[in-house]
C-alpha atoms as a PDB file:
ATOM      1  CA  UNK A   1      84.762 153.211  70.661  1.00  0.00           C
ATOM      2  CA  UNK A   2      84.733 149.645  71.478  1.00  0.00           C
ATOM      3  CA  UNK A   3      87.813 150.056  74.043  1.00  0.00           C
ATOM      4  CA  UNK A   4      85.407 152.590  75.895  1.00  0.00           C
ATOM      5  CA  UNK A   5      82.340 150.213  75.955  1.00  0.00           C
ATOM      6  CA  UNK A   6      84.753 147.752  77.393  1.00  0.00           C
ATOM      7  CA  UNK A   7      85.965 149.745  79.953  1.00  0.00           C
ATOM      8  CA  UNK A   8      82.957 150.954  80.752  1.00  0.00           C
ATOM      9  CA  UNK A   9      81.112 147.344  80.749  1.00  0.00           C
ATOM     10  CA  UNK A  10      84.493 146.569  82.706  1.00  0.00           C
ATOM     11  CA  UNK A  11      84.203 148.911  85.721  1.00  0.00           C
ATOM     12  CA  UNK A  12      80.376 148.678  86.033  1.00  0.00           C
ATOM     13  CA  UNK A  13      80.173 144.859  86.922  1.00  0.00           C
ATOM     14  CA  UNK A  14      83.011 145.403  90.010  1.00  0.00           C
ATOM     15  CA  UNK A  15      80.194 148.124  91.102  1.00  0.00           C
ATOM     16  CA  UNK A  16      77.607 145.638  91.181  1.00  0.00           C
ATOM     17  CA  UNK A  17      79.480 142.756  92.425  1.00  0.00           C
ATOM     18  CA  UNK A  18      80.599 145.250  95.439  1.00  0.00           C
ATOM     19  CA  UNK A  19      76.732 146.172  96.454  1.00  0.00           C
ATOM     20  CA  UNK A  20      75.747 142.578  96.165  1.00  0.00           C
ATOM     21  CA  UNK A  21      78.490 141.553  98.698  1.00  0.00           C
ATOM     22  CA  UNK A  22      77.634 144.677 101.062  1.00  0.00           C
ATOM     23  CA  UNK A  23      73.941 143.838 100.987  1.00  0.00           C
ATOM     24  CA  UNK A  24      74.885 140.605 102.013  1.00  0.00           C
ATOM     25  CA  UNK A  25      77.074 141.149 104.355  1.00  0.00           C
ATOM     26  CA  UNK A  26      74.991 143.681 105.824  1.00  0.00           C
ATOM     27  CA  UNK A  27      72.287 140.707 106.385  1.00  0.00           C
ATOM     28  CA  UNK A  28      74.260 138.225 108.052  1.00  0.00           C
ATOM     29  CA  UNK A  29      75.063 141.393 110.376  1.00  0.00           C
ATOM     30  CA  UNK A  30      71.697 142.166 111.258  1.00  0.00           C
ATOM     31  CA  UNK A  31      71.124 138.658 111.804  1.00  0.00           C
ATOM     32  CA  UNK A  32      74.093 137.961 114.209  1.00  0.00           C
ATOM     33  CA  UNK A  33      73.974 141.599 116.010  1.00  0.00           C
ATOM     34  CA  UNK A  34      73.235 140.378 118.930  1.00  0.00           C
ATOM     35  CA  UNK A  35      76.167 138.852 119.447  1.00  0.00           C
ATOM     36  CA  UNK A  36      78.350 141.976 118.532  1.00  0.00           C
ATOM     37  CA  UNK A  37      75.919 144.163 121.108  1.00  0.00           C
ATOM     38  CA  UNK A  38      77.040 141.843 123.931  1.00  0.00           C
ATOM     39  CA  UNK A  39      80.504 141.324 123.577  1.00  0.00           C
ATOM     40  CA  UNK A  40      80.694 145.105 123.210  1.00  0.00           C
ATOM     41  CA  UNK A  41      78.469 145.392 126.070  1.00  0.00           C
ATOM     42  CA  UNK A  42      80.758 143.483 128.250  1.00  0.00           C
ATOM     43  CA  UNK A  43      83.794 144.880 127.374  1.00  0.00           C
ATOM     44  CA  UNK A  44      82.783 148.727 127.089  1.00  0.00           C
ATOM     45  CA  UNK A  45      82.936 151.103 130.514  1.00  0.00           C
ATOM     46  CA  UNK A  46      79.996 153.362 129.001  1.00  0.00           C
ATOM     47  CA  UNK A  47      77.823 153.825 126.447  1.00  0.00           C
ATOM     48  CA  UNK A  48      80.594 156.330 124.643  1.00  0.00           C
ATOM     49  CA  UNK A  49      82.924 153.414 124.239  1.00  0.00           C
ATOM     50  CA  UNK A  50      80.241 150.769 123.522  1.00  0.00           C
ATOM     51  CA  UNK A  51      79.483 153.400 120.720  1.00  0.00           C
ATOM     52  CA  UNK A  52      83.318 153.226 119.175  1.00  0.00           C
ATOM     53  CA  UNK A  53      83.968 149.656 119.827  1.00  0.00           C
ATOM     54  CA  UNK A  54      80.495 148.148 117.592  1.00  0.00           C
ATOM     55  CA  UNK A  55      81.515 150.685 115.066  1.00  0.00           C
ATOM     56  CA  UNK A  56      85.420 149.420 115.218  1.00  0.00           C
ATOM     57  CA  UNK A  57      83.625 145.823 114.840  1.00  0.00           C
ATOM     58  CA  UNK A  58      81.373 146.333 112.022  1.00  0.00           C
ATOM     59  CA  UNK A  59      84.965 147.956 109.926  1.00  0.00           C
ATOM     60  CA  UNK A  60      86.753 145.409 110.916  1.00  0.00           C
ATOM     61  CA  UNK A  61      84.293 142.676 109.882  1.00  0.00           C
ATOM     62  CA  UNK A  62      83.437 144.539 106.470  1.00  0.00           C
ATOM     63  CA  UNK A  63      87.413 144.656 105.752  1.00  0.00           C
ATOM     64  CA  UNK A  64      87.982 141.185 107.120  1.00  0.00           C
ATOM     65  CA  UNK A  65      84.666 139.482 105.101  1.00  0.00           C
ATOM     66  CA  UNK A  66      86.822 138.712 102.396  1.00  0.00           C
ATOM     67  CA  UNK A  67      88.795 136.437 103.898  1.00  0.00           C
ATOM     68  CA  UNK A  68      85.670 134.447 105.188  1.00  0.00           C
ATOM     69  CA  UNK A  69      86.565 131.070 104.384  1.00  0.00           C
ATOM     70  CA  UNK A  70      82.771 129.241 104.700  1.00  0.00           C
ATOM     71  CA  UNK A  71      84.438 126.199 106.659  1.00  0.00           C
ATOM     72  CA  UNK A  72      82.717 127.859 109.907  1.00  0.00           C
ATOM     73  CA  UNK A  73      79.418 129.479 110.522  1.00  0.00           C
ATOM     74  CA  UNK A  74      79.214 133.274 109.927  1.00  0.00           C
ATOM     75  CA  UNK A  75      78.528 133.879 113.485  1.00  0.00           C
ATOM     76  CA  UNK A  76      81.532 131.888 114.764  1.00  0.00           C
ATOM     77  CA  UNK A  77      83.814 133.961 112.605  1.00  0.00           C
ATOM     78  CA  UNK A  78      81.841 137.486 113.457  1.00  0.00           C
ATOM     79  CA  UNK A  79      82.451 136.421 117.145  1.00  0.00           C
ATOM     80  CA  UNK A  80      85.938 135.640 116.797  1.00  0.00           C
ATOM     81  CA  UNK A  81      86.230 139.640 114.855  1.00  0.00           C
ATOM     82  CA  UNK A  82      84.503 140.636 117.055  1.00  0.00           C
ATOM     83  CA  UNK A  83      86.666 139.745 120.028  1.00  0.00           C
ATOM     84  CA  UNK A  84      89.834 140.573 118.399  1.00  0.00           C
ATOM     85  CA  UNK A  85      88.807 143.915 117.248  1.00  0.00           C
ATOM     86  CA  UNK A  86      87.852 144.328 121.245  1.00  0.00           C
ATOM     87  CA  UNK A  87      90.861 143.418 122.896  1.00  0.00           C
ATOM     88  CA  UNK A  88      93.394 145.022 120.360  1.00  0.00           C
ATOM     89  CA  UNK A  89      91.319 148.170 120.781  1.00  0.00           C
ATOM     90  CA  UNK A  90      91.839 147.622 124.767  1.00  0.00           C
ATOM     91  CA  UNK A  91      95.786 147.294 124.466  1.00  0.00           C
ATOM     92  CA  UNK A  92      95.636 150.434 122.439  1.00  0.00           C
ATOM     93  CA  UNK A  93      94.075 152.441 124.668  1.00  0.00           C
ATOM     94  CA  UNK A  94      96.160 150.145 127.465  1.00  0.00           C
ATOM     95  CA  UNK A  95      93.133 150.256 130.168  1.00  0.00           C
ATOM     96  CA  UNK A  96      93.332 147.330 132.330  1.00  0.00           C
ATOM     97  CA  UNK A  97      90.888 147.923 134.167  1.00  0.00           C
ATOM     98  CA  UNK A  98      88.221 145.344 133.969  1.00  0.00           C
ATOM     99  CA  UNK A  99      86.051 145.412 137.130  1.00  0.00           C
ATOM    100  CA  UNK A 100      83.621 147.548 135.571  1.00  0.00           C
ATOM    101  CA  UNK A 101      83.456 146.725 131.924  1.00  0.00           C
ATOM    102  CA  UNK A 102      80.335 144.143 131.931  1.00  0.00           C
ATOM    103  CA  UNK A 103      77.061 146.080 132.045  1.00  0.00           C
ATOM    104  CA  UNK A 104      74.787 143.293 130.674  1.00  0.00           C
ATOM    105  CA  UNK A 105      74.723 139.440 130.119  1.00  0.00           C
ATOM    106  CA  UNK A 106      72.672 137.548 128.944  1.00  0.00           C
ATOM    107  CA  UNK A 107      72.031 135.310 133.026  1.00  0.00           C
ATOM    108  CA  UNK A 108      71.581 132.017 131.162  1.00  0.00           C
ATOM    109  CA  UNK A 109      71.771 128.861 133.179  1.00  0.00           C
ATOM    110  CA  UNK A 110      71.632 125.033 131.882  1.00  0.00           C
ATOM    111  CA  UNK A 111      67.885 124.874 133.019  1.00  0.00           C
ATOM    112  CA  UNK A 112      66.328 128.339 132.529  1.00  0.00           C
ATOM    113  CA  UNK A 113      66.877 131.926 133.773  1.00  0.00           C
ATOM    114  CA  UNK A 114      68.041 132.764 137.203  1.00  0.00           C
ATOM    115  CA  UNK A 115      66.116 134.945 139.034  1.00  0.00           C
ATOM    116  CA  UNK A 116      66.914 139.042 138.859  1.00  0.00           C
ATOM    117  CA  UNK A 117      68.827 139.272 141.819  1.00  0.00           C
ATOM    118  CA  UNK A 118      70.792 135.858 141.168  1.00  0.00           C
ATOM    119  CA  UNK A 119      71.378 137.676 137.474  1.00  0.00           C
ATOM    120  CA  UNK A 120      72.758 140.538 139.061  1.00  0.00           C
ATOM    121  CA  UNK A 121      75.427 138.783 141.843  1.00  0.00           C
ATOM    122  CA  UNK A 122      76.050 136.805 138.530  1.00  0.00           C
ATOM    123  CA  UNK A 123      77.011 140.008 136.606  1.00  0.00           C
ATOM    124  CA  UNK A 124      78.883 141.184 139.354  1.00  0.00           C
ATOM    125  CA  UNK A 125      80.746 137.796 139.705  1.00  0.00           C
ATOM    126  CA  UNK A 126      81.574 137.753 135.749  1.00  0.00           C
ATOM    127  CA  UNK A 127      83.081 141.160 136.453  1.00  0.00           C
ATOM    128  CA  UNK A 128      85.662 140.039 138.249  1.00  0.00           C
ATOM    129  CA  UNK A 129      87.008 137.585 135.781  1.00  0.00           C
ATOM    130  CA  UNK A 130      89.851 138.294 133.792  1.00  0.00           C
ATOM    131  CA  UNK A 131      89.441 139.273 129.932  1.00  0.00           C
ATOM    132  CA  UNK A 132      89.432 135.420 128.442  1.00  0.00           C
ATOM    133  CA  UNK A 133      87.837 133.924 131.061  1.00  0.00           C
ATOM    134  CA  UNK A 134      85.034 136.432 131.192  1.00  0.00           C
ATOM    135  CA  UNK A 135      85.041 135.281 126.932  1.00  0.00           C
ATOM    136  CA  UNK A 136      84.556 131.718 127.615  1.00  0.00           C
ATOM    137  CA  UNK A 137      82.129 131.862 129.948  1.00  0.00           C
ATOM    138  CA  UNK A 138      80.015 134.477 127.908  1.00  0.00           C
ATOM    139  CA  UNK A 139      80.477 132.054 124.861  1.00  0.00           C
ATOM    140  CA  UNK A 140      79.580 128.897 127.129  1.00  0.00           C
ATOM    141  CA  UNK A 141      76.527 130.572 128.120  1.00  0.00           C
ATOM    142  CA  UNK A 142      75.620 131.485 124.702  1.00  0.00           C
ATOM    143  CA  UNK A 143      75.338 127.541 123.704  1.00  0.00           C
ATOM    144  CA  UNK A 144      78.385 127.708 121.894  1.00  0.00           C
ATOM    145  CA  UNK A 145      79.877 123.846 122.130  1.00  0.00           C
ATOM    146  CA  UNK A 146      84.435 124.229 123.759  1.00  0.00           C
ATOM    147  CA  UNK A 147      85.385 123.010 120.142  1.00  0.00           C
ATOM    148  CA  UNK A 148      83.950 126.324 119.178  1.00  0.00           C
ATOM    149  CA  UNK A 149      84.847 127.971 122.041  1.00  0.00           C
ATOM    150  CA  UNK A 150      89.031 126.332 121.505  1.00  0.00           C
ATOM    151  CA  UNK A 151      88.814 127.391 117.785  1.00  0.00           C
ATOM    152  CA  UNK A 152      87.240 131.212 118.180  1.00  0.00           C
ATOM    153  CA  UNK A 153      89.835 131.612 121.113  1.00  0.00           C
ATOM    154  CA  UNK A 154      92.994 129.638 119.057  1.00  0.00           C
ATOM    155  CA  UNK A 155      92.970 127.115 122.056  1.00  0.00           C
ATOM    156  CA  UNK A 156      92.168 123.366 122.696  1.00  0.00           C
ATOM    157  CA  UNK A 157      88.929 121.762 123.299  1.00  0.00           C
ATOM    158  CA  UNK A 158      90.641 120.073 126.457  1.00  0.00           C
ATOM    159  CA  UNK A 159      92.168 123.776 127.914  1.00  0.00           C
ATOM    160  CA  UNK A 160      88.475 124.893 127.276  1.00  0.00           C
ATOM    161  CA  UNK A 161      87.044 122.485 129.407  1.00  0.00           C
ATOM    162  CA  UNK A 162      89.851 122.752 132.449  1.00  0.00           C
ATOM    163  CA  UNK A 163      89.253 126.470 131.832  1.00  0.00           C
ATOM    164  CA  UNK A 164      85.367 126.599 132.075  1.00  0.00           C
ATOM    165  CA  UNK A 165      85.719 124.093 134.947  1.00  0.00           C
ATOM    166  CA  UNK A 166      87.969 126.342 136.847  1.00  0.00           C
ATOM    167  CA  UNK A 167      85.883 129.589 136.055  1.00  0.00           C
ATOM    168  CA  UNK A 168      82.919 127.798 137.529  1.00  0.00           C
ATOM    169  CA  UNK A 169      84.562 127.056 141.083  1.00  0.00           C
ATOM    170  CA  UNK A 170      85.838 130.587 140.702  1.00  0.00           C
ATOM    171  CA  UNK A 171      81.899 131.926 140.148  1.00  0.00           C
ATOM    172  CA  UNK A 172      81.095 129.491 142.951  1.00  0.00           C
ATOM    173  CA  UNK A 173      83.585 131.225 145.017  1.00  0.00           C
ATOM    174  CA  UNK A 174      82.610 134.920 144.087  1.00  0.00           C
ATOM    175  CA  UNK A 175      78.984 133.737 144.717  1.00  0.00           C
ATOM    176  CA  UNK A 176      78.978 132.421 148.197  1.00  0.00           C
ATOM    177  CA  UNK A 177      81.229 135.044 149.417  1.00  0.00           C
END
């Protein structure tokens, strides 16, 4: 009778260790949503796909949480799942297509908002970009610092900062064309 009682004490506490790690890791999603609704947002091509992708996310986050080391805020690593769970799901379903795949962002400048219409040629500029540029911008205009930027994309602080530099004169471009 004992061996029952300790198998039974045994499998109970796993139970309870598992629903205090989902309840917290269901909090620190609901606090950083926001950043999985807008990388979905800009990566989705309709509100079917949005749909599949922030589901794919929140999986791949709940299987991956396990191997969050703590050396980097929660959000950083969400941001970082989330963007790999979005572009392997793009080469699965090999679209390429990329013109259309940013509904909404956030139009965030240094000094304050930009006015609707300047919001919307910026939109349509971001568009354009290609997949990892379109990420470091989005990121850079989220307040996210190119050492975070370099070590959510596996790349250097310094290609961060030629990259953003060169995605700005390519904005510029887009802009006054």
């Amino acid at each position: 009778m004992t061996e029952r009682t300790k198998r039974v004490s045994y499998t109970v506490t796993p139970i309870k260790y598992y629903y205090v790690i989902e309840a917290q890791f269901l909090d620190l999603v609901r606090q950083n949503q926001g950043i999985i609704y807008k990388l979905v947002a800009l990566y989705a091509n309709d509100a079917e796909e949005k749909k599949d992708l922030y589901q794919e996310v929140l999986l791949q986050a709940w299987k991956g949480c396990a191997n969050f080391r703590q050396d980097a805020k929660f959000s950083t690593w969400l941001y970082r799942t989330c963007l790999n769970t979005i572009f392997t799901q793009k080469r699965k379903k090999h679209r390429l297509d990329y013109k259309d795949s940013l509904e909404a962002i956030s139009p965030a400048v240094q000094n304050g908002s930009v006015q609707k219409e300047d919001g919307v040629r910026l939109q349509q500029a971001i568009k354009k970009l290609s997949e990892t540029d379109r990420a470091i911008i989005s990121m850079n205009l989220d307040g996210y610092e190119n050492s975070e930027i370099g070590e959510m994309l596996g790349i250097s602080n310094n290609h961060v900062s030629v990259k953003l530099h060169r995605i700005k004169q390519q904005l510029a471009n887009l802009l006054t064309q």
